[in-house]
PDB file of N, CA and C in Angstrom:
ATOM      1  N   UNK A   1     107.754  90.618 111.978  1.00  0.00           N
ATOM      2  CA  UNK A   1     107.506  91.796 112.790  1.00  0.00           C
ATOM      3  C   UNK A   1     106.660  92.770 111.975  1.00  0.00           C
ATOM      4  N   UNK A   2     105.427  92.872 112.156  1.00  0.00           N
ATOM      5  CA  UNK A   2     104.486  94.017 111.617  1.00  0.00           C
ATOM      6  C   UNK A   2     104.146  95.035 112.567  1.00  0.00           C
ATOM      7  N   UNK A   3     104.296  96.317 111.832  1.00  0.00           N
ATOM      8  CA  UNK A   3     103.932  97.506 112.480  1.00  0.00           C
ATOM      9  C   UNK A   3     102.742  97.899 111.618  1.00  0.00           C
ATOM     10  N   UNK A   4     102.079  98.313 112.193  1.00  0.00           N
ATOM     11  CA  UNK A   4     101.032  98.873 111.103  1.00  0.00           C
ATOM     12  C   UNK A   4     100.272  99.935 111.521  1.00  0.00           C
ATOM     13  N   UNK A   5     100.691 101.300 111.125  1.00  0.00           N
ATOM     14  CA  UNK A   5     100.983 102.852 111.392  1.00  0.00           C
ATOM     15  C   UNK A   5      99.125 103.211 111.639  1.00  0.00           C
ATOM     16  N   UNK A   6      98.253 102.629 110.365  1.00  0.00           N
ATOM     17  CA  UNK A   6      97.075 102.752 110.133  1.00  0.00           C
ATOM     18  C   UNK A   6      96.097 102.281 111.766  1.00  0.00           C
ATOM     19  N   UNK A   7      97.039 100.996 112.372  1.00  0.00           N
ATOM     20  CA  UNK A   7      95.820 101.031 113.724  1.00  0.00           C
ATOM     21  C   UNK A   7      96.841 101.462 115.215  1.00  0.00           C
ATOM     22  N   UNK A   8      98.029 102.392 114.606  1.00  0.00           N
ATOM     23  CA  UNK A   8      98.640 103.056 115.718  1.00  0.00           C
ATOM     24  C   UNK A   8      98.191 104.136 116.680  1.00  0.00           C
ATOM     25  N   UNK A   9      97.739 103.774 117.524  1.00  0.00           N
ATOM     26  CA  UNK A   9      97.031 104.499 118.602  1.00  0.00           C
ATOM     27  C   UNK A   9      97.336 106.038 119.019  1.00  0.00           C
ATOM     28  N   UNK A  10      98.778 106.468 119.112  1.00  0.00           N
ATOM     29  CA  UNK A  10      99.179 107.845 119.425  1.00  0.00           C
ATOM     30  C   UNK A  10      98.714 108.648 118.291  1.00  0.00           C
ATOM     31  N   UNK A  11      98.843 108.033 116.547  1.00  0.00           N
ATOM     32  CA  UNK A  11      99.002 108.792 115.393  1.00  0.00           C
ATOM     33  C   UNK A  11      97.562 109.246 115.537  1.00  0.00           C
ATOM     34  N   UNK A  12      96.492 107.977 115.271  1.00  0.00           N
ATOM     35  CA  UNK A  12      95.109 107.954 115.396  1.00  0.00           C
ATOM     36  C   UNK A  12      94.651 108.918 116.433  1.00  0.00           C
ATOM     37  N   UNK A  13      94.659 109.034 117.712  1.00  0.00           N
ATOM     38  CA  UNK A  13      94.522 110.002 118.876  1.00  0.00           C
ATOM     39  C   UNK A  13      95.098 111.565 118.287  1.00  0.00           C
ATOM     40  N   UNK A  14      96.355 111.820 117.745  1.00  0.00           N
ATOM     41  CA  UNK A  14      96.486 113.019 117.173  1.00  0.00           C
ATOM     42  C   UNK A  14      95.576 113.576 116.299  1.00  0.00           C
ATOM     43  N   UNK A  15      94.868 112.558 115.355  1.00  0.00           N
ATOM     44  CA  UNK A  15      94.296 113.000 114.413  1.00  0.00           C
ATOM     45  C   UNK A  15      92.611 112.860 114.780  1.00  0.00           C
ATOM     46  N   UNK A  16      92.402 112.501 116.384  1.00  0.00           N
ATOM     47  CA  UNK A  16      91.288 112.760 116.610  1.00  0.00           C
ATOM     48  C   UNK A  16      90.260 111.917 115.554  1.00  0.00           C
ATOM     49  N   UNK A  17      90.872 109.978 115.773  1.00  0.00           N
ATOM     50  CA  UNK A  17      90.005 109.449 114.689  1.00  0.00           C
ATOM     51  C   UNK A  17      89.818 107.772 115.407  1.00  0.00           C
ATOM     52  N   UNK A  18      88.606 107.474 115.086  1.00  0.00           N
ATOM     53  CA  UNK A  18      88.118 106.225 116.042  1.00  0.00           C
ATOM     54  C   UNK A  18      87.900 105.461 114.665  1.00  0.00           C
ATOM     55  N   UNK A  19      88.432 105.902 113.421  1.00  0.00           N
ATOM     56  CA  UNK A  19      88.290 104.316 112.167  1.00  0.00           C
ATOM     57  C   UNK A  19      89.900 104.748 112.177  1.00  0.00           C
ATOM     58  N   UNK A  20      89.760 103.374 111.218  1.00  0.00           N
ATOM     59  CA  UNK A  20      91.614 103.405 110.617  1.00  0.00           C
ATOM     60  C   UNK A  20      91.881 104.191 109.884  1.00  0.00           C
ATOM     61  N   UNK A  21      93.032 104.681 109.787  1.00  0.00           N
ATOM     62  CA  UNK A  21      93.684 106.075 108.806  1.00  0.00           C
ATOM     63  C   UNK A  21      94.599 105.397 108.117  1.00  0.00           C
ATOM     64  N   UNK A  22      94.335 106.158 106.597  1.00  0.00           N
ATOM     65  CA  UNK A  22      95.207 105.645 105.718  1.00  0.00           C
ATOM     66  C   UNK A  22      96.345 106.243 105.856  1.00  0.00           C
ATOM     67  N   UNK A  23      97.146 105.125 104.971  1.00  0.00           N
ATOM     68  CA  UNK A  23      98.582 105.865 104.451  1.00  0.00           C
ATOM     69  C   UNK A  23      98.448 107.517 104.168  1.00  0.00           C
ATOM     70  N   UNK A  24      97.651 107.488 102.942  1.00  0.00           N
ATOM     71  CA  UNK A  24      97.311 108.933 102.487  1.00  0.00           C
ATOM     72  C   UNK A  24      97.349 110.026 103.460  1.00  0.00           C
ATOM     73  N   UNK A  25      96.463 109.635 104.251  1.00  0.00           N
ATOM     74  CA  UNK A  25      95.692 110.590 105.257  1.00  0.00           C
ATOM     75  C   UNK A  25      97.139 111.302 106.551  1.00  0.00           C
ATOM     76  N   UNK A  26      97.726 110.092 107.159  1.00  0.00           N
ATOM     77  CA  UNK A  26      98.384 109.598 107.527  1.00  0.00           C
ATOM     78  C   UNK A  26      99.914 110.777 107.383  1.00  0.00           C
ATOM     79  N   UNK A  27     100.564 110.473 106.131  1.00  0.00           N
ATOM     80  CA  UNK A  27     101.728 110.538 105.786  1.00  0.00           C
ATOM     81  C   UNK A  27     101.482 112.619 104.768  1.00  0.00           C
ATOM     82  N   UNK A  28     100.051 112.865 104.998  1.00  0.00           N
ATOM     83  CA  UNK A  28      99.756 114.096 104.764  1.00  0.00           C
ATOM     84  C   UNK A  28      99.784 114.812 105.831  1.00  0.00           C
ATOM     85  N   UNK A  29      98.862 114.321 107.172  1.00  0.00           N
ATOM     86  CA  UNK A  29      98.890 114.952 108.367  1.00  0.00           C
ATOM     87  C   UNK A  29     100.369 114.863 109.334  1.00  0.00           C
ATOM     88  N   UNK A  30     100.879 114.402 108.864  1.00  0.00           N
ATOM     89  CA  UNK A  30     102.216 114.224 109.344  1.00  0.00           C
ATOM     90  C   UNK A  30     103.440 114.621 108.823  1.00  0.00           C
ATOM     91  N   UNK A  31     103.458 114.564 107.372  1.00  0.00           N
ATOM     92  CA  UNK A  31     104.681 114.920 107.093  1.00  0.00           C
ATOM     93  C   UNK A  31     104.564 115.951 105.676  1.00  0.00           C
ATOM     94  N   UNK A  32     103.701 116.208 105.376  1.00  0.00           N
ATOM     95  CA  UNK A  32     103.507 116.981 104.469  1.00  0.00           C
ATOM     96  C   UNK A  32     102.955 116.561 103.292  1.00  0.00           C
ATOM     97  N   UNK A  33     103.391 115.057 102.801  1.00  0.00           N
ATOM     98  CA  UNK A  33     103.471 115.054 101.539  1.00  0.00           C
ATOM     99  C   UNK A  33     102.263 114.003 100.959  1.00  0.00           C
ATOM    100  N   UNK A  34     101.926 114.257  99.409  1.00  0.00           N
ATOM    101  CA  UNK A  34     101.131 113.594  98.789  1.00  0.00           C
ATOM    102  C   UNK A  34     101.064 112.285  98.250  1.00  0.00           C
ATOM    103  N   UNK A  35     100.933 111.067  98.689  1.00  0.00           N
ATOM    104  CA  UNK A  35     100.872 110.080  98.894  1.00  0.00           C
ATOM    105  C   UNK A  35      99.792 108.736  97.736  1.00  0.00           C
ATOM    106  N   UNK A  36     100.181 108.077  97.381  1.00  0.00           N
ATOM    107  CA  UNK A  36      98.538 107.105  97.036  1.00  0.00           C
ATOM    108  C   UNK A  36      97.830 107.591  95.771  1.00  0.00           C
ATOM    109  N   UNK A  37      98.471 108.417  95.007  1.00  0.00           N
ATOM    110  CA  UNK A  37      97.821 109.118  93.862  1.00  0.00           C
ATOM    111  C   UNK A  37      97.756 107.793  92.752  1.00  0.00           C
ATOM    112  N   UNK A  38      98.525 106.901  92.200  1.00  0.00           N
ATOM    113  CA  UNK A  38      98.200 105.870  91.710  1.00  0.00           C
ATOM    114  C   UNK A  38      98.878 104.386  91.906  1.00  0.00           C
ATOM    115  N   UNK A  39      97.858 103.548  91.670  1.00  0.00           N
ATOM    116  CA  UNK A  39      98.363 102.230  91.980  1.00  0.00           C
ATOM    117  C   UNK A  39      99.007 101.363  91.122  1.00  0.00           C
ATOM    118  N   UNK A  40      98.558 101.940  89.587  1.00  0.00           N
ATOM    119  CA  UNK A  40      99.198 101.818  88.207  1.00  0.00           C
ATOM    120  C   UNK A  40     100.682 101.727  88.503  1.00  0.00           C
ATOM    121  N   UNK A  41     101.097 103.031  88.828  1.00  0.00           N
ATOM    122  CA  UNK A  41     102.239 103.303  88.470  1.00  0.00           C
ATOM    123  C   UNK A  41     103.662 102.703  89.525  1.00  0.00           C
ATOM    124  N   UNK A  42     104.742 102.234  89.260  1.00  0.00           N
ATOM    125  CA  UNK A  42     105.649 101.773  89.874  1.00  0.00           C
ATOM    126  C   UNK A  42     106.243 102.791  90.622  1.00  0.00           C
ATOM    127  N   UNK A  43     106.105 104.015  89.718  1.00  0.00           N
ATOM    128  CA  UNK A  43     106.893 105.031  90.646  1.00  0.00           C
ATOM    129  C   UNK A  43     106.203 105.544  92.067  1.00  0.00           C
ATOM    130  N   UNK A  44     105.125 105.444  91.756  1.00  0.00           N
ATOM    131  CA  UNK A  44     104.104 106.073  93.276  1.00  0.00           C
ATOM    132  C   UNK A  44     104.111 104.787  94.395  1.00  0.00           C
ATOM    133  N   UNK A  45     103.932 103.413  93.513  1.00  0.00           N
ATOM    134  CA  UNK A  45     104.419 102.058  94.474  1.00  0.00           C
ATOM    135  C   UNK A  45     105.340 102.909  95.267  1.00  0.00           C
ATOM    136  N   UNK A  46     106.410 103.092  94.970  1.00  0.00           N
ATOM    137  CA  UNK A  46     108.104 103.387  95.060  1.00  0.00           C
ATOM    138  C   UNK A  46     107.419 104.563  96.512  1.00  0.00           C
ATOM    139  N   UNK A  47     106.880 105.541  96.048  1.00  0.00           N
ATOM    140  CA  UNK A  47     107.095 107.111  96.479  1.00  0.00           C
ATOM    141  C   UNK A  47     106.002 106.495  98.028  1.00  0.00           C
ATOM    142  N   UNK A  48     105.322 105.727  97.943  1.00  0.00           N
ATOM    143  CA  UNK A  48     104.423 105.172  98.945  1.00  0.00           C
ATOM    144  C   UNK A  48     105.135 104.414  99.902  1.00  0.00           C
ATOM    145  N   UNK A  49     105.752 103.689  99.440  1.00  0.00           N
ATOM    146  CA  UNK A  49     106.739 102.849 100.438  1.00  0.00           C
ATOM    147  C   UNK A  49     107.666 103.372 101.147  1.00  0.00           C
ATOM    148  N   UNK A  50     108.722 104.714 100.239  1.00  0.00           N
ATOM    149  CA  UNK A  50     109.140 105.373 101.281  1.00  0.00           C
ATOM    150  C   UNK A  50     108.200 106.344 102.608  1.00  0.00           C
ATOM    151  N   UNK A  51     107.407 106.842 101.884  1.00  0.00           N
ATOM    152  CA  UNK A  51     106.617 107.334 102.478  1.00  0.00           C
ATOM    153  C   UNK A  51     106.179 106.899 103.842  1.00  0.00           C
ATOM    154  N   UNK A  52     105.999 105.539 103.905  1.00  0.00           N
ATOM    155  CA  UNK A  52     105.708 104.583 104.948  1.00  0.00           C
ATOM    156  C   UNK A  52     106.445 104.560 106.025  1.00  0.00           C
ATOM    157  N   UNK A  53     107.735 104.239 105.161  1.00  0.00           N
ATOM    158  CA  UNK A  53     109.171 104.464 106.285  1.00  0.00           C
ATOM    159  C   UNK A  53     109.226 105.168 106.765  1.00  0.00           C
ATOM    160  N   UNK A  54     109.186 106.542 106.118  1.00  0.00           N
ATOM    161  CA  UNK A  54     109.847 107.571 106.755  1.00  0.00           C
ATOM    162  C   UNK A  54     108.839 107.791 108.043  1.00  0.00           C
ATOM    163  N   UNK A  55     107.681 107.883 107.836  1.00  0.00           N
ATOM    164  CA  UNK A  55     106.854 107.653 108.767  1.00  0.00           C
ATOM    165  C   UNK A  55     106.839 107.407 109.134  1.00  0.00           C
ATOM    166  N   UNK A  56     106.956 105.551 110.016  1.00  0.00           N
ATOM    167  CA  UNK A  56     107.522 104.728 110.963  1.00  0.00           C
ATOM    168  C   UNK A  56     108.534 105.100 111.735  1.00  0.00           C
ATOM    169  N   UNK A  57     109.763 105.503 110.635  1.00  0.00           N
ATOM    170  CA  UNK A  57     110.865 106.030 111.323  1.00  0.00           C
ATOM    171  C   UNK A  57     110.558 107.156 112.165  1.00  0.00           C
ATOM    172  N   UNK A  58     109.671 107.955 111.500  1.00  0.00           N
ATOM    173  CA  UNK A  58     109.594 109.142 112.821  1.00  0.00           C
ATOM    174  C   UNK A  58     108.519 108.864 114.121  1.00  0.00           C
ATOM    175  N   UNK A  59     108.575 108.039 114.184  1.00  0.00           N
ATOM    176  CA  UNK A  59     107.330 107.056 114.997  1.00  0.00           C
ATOM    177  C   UNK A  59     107.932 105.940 115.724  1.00  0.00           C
ATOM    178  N   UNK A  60     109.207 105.532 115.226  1.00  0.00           N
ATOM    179  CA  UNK A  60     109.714 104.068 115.559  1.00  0.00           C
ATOM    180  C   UNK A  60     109.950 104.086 117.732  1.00  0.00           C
ATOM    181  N   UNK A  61     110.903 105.080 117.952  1.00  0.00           N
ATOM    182  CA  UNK A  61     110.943 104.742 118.950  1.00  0.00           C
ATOM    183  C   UNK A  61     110.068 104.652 120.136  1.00  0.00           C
ATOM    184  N   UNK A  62     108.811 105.428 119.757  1.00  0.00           N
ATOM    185  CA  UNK A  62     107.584 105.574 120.616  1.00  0.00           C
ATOM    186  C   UNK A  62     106.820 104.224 120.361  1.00  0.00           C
ATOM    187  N   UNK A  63     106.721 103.266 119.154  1.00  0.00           N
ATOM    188  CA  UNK A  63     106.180 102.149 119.133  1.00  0.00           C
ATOM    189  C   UNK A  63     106.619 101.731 119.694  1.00  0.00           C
ATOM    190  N   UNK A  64     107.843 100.831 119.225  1.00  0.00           N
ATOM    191  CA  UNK A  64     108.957  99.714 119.635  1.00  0.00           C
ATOM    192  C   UNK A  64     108.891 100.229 121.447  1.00  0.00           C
ATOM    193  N   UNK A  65     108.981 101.281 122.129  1.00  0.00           N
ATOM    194  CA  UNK A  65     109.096 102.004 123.072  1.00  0.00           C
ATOM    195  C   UNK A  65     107.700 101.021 124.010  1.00  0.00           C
ATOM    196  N   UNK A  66     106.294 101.264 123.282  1.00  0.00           N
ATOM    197  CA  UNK A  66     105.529 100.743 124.029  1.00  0.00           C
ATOM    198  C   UNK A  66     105.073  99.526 123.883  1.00  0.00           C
ATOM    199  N   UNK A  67     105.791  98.413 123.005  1.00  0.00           N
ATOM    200  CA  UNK A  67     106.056  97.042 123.058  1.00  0.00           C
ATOM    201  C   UNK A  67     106.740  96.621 123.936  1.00  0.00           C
ATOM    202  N   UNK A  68     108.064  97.313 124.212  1.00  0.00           N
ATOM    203  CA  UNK A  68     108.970  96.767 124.905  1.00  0.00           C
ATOM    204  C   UNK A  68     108.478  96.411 126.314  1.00  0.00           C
ATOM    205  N   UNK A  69     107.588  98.310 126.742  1.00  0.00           N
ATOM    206  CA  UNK A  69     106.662  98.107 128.097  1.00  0.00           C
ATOM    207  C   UNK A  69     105.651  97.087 128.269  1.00  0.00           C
ATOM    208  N   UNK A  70     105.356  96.591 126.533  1.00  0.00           N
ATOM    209  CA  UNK A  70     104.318  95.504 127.712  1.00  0.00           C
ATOM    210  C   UNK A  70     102.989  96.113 127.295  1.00  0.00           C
ATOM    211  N   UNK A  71     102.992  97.050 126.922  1.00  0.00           N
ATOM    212  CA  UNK A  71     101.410  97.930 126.272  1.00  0.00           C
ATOM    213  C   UNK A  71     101.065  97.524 124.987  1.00  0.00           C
ATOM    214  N   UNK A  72      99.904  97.907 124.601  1.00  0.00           N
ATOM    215  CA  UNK A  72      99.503  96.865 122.926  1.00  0.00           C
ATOM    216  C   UNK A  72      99.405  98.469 122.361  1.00  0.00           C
ATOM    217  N   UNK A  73     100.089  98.908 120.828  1.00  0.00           N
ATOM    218  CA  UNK A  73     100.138 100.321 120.705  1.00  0.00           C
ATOM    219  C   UNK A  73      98.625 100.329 119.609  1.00  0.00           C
ATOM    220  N   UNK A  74      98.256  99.875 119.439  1.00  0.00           N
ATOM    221  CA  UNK A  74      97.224  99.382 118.622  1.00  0.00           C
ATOM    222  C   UNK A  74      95.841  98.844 119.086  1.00  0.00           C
ATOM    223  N   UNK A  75      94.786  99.461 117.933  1.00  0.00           N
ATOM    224  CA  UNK A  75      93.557  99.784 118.726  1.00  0.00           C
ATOM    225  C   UNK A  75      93.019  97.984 118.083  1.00  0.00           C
ATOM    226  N   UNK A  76      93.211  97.316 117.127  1.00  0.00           N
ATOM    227  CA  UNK A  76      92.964  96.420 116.214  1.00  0.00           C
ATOM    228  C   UNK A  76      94.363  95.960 116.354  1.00  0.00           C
ATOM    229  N   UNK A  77      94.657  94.454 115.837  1.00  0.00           N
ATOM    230  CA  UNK A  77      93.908  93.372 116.011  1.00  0.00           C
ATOM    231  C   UNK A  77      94.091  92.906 117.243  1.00  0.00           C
ATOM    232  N   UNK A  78      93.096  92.282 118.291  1.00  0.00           N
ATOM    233  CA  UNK A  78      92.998  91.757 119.388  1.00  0.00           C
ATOM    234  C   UNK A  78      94.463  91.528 120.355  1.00  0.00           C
ATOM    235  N   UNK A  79      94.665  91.646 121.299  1.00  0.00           N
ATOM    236  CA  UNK A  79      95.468  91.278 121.861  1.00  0.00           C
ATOM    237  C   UNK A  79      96.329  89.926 121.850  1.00  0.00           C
ATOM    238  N   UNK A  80      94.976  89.145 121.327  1.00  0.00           N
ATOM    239  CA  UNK A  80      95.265  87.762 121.173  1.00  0.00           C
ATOM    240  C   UNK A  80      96.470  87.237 120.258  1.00  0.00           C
ATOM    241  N   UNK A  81      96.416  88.407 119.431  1.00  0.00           N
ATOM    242  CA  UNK A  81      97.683  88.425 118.049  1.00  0.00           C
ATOM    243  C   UNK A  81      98.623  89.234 118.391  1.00  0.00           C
ATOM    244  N   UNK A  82      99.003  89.507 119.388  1.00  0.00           N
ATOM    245  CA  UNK A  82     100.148  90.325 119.806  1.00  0.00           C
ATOM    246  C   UNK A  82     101.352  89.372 119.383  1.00  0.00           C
ATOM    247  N   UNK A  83     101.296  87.963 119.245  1.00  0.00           N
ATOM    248  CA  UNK A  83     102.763  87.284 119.335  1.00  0.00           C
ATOM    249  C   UNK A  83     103.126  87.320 117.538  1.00  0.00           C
ATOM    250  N   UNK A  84     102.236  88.305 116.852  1.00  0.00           N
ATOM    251  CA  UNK A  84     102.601  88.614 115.325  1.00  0.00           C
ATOM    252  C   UNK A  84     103.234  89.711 115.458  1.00  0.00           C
ATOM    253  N   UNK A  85     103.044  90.520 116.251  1.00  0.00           N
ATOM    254  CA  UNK A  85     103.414  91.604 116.115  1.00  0.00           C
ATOM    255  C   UNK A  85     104.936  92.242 117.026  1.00  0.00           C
ATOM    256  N   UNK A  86     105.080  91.288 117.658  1.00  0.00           N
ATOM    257  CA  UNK A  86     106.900  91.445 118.258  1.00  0.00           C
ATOM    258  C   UNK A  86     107.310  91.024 117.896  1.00  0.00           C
TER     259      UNK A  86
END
């Protein structure tokens, strides 16, 4: 089951954006915080991943919401790959 926040259609439409949005971008315009500063380090791994979640989580029931209907919430990848993504 992949969600993937970056080609989520409502987030993208908020932020008034027709390419993909990063994590960074993403988890700044949304939740405040600073994100992606290094790839070195285990701890920012760490601080990125929650980051992700928490994000999803505040997002989850409006996705899962427009899967369930039958709608593709995502602008990328093709419809054709929808059976990856439920």
């Amino acid at each position: 089951m992949t969600r993937d926040l970056a080609l989520f259609l409502p987030l993208r439409r908020k932020l008034k954006s027709r390419k993909i949005v990063d994590l960074k971008t993403l988890t700044h315009a949304y939740m405040g915080r600073r994100v992606g500063m290094s790839y070195e380090d285990s701890y920012f791994q760490l601080e990125d991943a929650r980051a992700c979640m928490d994000l999803f989580r505040s997002c989850e029931d409006t996705y899962e919401g427009m899967i369930a209907a039958g709608t593709w919430p995502c602008n990328l990848p093709p419809i054709v790959f929808a059976q990856y993504f439920a």
